[in-house]
N, C-alpha and C. Protein backbone atom coordinates (compact mmCIF):
# COMPACT_ATOMS: atom_id res chain seq x y z
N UNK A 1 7.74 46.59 13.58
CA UNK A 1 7.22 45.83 12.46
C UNK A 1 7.74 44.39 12.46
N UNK A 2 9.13 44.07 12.95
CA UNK A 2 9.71 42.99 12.83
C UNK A 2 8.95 41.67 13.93
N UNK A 3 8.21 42.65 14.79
CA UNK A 3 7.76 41.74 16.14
C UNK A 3 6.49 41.39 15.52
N UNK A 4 5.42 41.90 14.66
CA UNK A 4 4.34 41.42 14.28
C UNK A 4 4.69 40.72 13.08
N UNK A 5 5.70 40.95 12.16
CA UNK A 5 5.92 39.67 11.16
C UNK A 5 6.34 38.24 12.03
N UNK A 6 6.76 38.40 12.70
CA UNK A 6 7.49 37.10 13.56
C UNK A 6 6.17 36.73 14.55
N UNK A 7 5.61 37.55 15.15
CA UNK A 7 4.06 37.32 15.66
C UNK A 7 3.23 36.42 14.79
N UNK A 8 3.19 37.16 13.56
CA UNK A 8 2.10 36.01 12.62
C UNK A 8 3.22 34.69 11.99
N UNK A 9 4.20 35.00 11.75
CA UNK A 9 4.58 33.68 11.52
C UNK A 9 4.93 32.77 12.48
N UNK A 10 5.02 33.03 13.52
CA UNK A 10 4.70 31.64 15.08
C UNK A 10 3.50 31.40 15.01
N UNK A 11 2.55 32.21 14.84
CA UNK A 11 1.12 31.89 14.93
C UNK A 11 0.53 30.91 14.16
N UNK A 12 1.24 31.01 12.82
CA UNK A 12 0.91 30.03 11.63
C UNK A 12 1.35 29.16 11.49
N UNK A 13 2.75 28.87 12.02
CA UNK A 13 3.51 28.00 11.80
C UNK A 13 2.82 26.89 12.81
N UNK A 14 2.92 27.61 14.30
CA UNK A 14 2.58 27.06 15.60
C UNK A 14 1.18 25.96 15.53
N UNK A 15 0.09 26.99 14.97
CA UNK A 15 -1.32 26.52 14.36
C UNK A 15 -1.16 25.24 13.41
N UNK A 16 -0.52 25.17 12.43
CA UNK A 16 -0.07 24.50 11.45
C UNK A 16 0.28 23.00 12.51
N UNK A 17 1.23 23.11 13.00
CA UNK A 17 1.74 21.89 13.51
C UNK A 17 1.06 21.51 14.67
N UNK A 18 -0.04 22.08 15.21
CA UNK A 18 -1.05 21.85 16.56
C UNK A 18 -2.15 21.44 16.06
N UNK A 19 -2.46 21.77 14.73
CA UNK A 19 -3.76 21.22 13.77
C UNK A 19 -3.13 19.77 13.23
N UNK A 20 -1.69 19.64 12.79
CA UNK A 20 -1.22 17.99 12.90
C UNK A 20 -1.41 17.07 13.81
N UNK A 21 -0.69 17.75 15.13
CA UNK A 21 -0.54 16.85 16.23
C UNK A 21 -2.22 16.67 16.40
N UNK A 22 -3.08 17.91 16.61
CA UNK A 22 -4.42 17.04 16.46
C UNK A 22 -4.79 15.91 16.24
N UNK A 23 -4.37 16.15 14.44
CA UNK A 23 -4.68 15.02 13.91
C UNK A 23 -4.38 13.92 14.14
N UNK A 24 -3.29 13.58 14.55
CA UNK A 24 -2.14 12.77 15.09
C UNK A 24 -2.44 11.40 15.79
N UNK A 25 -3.21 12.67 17.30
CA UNK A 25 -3.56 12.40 18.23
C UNK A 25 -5.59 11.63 18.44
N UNK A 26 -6.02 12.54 17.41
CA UNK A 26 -7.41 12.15 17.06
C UNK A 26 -8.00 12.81 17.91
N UNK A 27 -7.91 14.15 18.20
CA UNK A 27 -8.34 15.14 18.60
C UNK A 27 -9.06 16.11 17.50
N UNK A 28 -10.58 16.42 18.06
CA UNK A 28 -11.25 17.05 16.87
C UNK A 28 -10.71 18.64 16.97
N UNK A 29 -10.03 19.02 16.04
CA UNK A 29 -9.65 20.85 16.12
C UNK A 29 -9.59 20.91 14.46
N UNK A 30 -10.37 22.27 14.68
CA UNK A 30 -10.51 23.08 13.37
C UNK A 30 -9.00 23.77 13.13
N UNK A 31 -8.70 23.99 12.21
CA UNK A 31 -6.95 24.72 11.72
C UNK A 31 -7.18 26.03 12.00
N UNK A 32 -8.39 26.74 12.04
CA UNK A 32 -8.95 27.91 12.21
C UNK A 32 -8.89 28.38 13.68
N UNK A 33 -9.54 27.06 14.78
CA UNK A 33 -8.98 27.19 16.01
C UNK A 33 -7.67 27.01 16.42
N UNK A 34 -6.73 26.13 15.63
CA UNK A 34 -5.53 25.81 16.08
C UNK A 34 -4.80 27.44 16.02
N UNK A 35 -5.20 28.37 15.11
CA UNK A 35 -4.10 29.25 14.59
C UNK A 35 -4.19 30.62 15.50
N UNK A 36 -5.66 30.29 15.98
CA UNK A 36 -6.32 31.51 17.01
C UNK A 36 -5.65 31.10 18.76
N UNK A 37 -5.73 29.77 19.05
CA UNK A 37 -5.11 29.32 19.96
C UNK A 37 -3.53 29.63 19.93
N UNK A 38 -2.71 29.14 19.13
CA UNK A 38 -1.15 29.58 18.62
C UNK A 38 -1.19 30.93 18.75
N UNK A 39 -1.77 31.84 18.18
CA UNK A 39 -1.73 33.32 18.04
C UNK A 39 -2.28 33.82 19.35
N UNK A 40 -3.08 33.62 19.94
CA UNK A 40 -2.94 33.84 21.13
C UNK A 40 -1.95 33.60 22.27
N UNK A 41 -1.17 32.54 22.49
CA UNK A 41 0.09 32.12 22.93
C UNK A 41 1.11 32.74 22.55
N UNK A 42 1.11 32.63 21.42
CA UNK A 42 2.63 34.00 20.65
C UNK A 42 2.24 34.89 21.36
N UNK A 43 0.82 35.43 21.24
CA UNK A 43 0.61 37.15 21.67
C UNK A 43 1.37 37.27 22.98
N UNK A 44 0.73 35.99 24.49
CA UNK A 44 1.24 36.44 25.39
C UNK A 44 2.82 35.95 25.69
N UNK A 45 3.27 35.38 24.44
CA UNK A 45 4.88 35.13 24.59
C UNK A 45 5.47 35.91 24.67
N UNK A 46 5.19 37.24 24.22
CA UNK A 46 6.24 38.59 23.90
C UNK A 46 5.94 38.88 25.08
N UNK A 47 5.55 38.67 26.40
CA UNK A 47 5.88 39.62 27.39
C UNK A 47 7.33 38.90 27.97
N UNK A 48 8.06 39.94 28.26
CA UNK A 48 9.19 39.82 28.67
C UNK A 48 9.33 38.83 29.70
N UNK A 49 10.48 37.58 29.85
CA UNK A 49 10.88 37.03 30.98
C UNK A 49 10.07 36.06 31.16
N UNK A 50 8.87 36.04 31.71
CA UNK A 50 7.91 35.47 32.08
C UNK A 50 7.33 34.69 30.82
N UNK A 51 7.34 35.05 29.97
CA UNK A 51 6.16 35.13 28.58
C UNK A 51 6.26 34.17 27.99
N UNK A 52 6.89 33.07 28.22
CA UNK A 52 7.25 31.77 27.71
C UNK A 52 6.75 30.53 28.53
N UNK A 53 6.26 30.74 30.04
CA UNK A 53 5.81 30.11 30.05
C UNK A 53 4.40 30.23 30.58
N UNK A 54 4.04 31.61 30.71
CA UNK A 54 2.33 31.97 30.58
C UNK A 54 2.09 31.14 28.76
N UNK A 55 3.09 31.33 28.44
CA UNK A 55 2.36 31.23 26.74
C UNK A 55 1.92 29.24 26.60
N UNK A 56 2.94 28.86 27.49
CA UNK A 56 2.12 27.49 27.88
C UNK A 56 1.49 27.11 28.68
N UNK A 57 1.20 27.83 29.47
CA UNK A 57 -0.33 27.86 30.34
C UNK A 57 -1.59 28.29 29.00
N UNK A 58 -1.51 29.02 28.81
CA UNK A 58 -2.44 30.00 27.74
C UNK A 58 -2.48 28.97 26.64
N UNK A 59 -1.96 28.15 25.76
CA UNK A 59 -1.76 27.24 24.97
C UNK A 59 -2.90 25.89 25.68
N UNK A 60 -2.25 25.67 27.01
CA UNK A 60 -2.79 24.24 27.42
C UNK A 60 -4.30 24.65 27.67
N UNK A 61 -4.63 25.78 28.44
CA UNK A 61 -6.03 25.93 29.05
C UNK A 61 -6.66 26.37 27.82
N UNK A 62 -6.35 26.85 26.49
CA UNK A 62 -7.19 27.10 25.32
C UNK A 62 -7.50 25.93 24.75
N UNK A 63 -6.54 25.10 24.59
CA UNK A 63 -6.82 23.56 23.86
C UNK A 63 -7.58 22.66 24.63
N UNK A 64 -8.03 22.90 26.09
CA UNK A 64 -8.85 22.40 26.83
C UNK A 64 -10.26 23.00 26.86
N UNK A 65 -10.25 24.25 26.75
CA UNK A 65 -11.55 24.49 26.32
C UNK A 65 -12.18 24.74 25.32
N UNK A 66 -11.41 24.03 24.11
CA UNK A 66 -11.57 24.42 22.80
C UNK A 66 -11.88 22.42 22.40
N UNK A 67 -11.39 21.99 22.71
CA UNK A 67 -11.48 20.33 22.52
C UNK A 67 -11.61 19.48 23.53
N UNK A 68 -12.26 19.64 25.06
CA UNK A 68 -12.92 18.92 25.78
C UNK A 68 -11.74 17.72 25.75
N UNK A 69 -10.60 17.60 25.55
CA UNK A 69 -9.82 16.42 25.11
C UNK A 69 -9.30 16.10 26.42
N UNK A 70 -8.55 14.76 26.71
CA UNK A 70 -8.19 13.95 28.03
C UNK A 70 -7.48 14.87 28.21
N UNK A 71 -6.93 15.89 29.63
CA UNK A 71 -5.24 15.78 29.68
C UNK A 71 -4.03 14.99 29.35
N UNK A 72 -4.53 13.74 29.75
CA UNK A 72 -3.28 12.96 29.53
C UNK A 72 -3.91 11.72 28.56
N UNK A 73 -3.39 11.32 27.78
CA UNK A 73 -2.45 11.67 26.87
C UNK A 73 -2.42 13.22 25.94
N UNK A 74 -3.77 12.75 25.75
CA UNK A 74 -3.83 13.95 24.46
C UNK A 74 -3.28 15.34 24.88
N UNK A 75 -3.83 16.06 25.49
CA UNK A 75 -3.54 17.36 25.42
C UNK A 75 -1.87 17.47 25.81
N UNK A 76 -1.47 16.79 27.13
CA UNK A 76 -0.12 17.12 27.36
C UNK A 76 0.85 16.73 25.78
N UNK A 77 0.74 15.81 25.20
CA UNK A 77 1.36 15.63 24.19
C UNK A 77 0.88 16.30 22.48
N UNK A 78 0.05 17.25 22.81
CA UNK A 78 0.12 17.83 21.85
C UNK A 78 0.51 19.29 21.92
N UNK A 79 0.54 19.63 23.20
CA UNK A 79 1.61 20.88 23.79
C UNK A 79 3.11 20.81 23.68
N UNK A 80 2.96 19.85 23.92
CA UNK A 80 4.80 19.50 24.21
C UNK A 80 5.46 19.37 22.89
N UNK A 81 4.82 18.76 22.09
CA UNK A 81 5.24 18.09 20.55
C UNK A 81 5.02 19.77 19.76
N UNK A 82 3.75 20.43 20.03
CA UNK A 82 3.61 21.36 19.33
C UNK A 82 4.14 22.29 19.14
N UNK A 83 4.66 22.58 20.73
CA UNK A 83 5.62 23.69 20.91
C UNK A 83 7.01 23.86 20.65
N UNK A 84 7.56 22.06 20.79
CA UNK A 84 8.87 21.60 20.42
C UNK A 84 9.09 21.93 19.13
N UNK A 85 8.37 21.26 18.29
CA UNK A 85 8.61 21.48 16.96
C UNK A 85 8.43 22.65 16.22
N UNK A 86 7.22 23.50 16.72
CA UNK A 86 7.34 24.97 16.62
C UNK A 86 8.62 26.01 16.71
N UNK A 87 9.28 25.37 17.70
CA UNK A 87 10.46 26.33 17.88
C UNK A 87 11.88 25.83 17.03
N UNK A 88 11.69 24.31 16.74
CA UNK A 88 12.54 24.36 15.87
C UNK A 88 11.99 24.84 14.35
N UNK A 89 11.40 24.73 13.90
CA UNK A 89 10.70 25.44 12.54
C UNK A 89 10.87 26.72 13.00
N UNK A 90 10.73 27.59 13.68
CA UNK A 90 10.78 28.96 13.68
C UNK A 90 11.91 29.36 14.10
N UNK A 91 13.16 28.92 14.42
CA UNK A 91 14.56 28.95 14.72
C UNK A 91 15.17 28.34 13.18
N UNK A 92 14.72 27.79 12.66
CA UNK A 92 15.20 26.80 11.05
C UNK A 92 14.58 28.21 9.80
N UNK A 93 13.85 28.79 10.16
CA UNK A 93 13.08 29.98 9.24
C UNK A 93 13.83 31.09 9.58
N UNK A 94 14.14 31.61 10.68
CA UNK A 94 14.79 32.46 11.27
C UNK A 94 16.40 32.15 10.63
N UNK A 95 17.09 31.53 10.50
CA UNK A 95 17.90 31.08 10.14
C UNK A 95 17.96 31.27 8.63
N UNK A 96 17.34 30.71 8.46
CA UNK A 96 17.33 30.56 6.80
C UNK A 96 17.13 32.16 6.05
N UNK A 97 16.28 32.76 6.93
CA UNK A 97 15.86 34.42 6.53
C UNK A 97 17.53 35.48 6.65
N UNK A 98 18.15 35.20 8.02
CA UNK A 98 18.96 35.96 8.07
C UNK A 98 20.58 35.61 7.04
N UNK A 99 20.72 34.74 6.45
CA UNK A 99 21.40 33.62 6.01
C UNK A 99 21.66 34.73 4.55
């Protein structure tokens, strides 16, 4: 149970701050796609070992075929920023929960 509460809250959180950097960036994404893209990436994060960085392959090639957007700038910097800050918000929540 603890892996699907922490599943949907990366997903939301993740979505949340990838629907910013969107914005950010001036990239057209729905919050609806951002959270399905994120939640898909969490999903394949939980595989062991590996799963961290399929989950940024799986992240970059969804936001590419979901927003037609440049690689460079846009997409690489809204992976990098998204994921960065994702993990500190979900390490800062995590924290704060067990606290």
């Amino acid at each position: 149970m603890d892996v699907v509460i922490a599943f949907a809250i990366d997903a939301l959180i993740s979505g949340a701050i990838l629907w910013l950097a969107a914005k950010l960036t001036k990239v057209d994404l729905a919050f609806i796609t951002a959270v399905m893209v994120a939640g898909a990436s969490a999903l394949v994060g939980i595989i062991p070992s590996v799963g961290w960085l399929l989950s940024i392959i799986v992240f970059f090639l969804l936001l590419k075929q979901y927003t037609q957007a440049a690689i460079w700038p846009d997409l690489i910097l809204m992976v990098l920023v998204s994921k960065l800050v994702a993990l500190v918000a979900v390490f800062a929540l995590a924290g704060m929960v067990s606290a």
